[in-house]
Protein backbone atom coordinates (compact mmCIF):
# COMPACT_ATOMS: atom_id res chain seq x y z
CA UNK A 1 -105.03 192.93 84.96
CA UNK A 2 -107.86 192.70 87.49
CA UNK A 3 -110.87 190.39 86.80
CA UNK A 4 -113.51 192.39 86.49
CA UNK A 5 -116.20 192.37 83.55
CA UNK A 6 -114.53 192.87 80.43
CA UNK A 7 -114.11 196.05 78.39
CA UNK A 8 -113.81 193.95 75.13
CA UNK A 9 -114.09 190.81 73.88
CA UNK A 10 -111.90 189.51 70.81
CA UNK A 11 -113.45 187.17 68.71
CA UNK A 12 -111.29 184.55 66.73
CA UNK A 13 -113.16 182.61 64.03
CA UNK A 14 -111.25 179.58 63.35
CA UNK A 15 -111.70 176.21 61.29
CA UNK A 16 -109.00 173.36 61.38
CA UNK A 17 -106.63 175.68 62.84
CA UNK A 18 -105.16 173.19 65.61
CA UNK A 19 -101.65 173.87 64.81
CA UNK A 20 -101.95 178.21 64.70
CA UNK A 21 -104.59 178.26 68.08
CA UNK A 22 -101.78 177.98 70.85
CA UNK A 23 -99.50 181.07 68.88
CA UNK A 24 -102.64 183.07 68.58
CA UNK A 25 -103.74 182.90 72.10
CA UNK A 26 -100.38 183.50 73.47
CA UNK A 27 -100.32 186.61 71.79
CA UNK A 28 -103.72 187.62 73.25
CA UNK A 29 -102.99 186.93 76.46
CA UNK A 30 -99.77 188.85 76.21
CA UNK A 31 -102.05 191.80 74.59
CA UNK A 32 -102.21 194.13 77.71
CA UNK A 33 -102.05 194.56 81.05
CA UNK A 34 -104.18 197.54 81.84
CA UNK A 35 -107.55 196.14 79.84
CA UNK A 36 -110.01 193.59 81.07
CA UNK A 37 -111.16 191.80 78.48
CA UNK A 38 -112.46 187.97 77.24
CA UNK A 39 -111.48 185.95 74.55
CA UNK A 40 -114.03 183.95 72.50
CA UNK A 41 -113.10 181.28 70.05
CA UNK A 42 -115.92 180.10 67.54
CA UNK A 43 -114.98 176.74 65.43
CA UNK A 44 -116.75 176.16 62.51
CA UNK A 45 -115.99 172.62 62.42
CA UNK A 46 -118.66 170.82 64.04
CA UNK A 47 -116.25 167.87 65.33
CA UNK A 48 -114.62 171.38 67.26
CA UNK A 49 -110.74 169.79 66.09
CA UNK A 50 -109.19 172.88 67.37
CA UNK A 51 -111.17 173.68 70.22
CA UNK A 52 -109.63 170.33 71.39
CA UNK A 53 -106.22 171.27 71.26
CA UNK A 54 -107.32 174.56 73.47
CA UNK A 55 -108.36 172.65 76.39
CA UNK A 56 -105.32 171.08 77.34
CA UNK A 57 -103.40 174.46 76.45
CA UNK A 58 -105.43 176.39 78.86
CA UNK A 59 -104.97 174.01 81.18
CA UNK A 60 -101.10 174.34 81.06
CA UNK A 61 -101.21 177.93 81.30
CA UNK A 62 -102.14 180.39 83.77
CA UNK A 63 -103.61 183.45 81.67
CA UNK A 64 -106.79 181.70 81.27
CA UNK A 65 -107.47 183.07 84.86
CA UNK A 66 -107.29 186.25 84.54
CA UNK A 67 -108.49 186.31 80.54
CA UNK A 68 -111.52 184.13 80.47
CA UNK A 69 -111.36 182.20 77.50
CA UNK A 70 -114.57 181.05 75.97
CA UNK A 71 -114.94 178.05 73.18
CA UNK A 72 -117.84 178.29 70.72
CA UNK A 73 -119.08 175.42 68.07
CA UNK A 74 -120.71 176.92 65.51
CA UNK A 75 -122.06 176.50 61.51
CA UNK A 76 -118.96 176.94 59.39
CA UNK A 77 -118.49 180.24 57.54
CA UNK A 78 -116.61 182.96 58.95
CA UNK A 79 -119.27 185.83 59.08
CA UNK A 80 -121.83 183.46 60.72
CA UNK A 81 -119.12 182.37 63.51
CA UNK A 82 -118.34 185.96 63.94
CA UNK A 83 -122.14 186.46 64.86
CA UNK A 84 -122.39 183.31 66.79
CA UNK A 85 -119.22 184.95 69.10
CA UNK A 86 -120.84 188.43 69.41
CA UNK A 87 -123.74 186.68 71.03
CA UNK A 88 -122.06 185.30 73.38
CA UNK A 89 -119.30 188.14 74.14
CA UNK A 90 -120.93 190.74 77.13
CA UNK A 91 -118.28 193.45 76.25
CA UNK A 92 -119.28 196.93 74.38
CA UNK A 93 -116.32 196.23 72.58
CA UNK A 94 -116.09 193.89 70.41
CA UNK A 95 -112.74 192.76 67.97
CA UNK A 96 -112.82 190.12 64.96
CA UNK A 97 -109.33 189.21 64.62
CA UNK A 98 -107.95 186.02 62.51
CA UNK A 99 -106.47 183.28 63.97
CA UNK A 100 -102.72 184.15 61.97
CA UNK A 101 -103.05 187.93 62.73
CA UNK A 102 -101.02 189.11 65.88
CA UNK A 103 -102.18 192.33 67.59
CA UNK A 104 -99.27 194.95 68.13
CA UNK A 105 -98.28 196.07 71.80
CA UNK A 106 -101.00 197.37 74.20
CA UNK A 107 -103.20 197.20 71.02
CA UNK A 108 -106.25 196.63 73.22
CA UNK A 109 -105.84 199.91 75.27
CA UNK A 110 -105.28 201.68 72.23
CA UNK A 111 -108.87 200.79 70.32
CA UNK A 112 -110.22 201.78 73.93
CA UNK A 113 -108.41 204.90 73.33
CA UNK A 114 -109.53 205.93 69.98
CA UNK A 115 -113.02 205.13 70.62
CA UNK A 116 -113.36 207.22 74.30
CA UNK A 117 -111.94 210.39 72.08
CA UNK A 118 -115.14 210.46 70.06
CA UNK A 119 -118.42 208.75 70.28
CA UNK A 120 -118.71 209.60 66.63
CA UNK A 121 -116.00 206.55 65.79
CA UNK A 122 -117.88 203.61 66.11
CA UNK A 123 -115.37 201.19 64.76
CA UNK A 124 -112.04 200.88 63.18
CA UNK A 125 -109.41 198.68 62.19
CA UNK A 126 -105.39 198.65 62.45
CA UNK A 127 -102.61 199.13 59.06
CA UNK A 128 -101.42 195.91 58.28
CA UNK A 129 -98.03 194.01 57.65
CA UNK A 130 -97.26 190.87 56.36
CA UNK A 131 -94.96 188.74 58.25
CA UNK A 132 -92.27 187.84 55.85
CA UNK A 133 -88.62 189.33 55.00
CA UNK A 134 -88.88 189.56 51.51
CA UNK A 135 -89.40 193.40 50.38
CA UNK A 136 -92.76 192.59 47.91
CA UNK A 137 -94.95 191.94 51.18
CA UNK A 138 -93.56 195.25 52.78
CA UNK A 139 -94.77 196.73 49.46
CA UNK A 140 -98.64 194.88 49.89
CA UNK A 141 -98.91 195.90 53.29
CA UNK A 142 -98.03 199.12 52.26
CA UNK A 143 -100.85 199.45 49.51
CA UNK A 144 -103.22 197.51 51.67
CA UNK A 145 -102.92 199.97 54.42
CA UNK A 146 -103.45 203.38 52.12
CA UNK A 147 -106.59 202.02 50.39
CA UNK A 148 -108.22 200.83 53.51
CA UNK A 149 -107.51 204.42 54.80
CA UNK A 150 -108.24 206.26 51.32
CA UNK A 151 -111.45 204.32 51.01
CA UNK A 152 -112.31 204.09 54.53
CA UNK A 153 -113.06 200.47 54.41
CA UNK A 154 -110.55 197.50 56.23
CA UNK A 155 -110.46 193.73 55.75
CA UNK A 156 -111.06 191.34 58.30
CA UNK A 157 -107.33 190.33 58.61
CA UNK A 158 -106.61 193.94 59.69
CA UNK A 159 -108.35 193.36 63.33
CA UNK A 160 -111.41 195.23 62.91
CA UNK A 161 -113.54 196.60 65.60
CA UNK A 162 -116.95 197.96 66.54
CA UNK A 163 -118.91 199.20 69.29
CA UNK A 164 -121.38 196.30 70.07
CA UNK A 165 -124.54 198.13 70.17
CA UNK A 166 -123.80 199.72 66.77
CA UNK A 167 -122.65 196.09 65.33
CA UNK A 168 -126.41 194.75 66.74
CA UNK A 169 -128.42 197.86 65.38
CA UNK A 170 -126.68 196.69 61.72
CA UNK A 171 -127.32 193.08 62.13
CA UNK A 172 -124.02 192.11 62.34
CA UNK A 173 -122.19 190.39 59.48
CA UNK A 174 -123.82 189.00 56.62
CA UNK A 175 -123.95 185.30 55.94
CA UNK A 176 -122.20 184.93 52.65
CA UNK A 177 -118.65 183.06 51.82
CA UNK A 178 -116.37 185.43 51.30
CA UNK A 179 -116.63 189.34 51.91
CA UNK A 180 -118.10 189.69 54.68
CA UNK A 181 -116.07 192.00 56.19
CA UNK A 182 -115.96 194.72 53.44
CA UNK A 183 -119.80 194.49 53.50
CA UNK A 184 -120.10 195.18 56.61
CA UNK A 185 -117.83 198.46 56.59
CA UNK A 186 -119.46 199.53 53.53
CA UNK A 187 -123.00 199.53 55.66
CA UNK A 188 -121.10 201.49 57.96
CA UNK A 189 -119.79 204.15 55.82
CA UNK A 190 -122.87 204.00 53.58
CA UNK A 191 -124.65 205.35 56.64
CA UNK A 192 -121.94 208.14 57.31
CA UNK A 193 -120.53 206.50 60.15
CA UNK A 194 -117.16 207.08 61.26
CA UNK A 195 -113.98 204.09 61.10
CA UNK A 196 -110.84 204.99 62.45
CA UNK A 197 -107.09 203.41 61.79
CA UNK A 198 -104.64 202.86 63.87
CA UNK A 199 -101.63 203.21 62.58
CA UNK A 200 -99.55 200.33 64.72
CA UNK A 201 -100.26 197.41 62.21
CA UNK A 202 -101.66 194.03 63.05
CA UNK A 203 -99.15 191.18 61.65
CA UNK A 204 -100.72 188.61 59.78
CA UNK A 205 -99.17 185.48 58.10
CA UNK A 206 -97.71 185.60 54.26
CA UNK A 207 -98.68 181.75 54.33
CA UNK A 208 -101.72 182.64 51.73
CA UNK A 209 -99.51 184.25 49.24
CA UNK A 210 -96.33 181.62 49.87
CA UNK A 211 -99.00 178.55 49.12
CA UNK A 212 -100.76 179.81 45.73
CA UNK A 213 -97.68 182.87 44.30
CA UNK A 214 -97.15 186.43 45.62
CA UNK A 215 -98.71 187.40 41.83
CA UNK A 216 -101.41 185.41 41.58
CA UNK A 217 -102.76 185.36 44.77
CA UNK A 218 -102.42 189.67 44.67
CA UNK A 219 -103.74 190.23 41.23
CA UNK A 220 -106.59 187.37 42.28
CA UNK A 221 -107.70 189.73 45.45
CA UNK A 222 -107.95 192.83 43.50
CA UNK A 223 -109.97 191.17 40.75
CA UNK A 224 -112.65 189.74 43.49
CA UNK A 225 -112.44 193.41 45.15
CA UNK A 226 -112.91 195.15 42.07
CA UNK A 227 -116.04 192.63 40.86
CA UNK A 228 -117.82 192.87 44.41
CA UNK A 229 -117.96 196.69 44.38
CA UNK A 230 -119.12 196.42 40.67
CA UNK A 231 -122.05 194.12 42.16
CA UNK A 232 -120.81 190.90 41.56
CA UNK A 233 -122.63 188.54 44.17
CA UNK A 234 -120.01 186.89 46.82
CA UNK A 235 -121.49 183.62 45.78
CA UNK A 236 -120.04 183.71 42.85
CA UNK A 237 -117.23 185.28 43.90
CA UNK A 238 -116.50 182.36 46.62
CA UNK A 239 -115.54 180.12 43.67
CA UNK A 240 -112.37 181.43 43.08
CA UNK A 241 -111.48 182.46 46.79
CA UNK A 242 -110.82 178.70 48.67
């Protein structure tokens, strides 16, 4: 990959995350070898506990050099270190992705892709699968995926992107606990704007669903979906979402 300036910067919020940083970065670096592009990760934890397990990783490794890897201290709360990394990425490109998601192969080339086939896409996001043998999470993923597409909004742990200049002319992400993400593709599609899928899925962990019950922890999401678009404030909302 040649170092030149990049063509998209991924952007991994993280908080406390020490022991999932070093398998989240190797699969970044290992992302693609035909894109430039930078990596910028923005602790919310102002003591930066995971940004300090980073240093000595990039120092063992050599893709640092060619990826430039950027680390960020920022005011807890996801949507507010996803801002905090968009001002300091310099890509038009820019991808939120969460620290247990893993990009598919060449995934970077392919959002370039999709977006240089119309200027009308101005972000998107990839189907999703949840890393786990046992058939119920194949099922998920599989619903996950189809209502993203059918309503034409993505969650954050699907690897969303956005062309930078359209992500600054909304004002980013909101501040609020939880939702974020949704709000933010709402605005988008509010305003007629198009989102794309991609239909190689992002993995992301089943360690969520594993910790509080497959059930509960489903049934729980759809409730707080179903209550935000019904105009339930997120602050509310947060209370049952840890």
């Amino acid at each position: 990959m040649p170092l030149s300036k990049p063509l998209l910067s991924v952007i991994v919020p993280v908080w406390r995350e020490a022991d999932k940083i070093e398998d989240a970065l190797k699969n970044l670096y290992s992302a693609t070898e035909e894109v430039s592009y930078e990596i910028i990760v923005v602790d919310g934890d102002y003591e930066g506990s995971t940004l300090k397990v980073i240093e000595p990783f990039l120092q063992s490794t050599n893709a640092s050099i060619l990826v430039p890897t950027h680390c960020v201290i920022s005011e807890k709360g996801r949507g507010n270190q996803m801002n905090c990394g968009a001002k300091k990425a310099i890509a038009p490109i820019l991808l939120f992705l969460h620290v247990d998601t893993k990009l598919p192969p060449r995934a970077l080339e392919k959002i370039l892709f999709k977006l240089n086939q119309s200027n009308e896409i101005v972000a998107g996001a990839f189907d999703l699968a949840i890393e786990s043998p046992q058939w119920i999470f194949t099922v998920i993923s599989k619903i996950s995926s189809w209502r993203s597409r059918i309503t034409r909004i993505p969650y954050g742990d699907q690897g969303i992107f956005i062309r930078r200049e359209i992500f600054e002319a909304v004002g980013g992400f909101e501040n609020i606990p939880i939702m974020e993400d949704v709000t933010l593709m709402r605005l988008l599609k509010k305003q007629n704007m198009k989102i794309c899928f991609l239909s190689d899925p992002v993995s992301t962990s089943a360690r969520r669903w594993e910790r509080e019950g497959i059930v509960q922890c489903t049934l729980r999401n759809w409730c707080l979906i179903t209550l935000y678009f019904c105009g339930v404030k997120p602050q509310v909302l947060s209370r049952f979402y840890k």
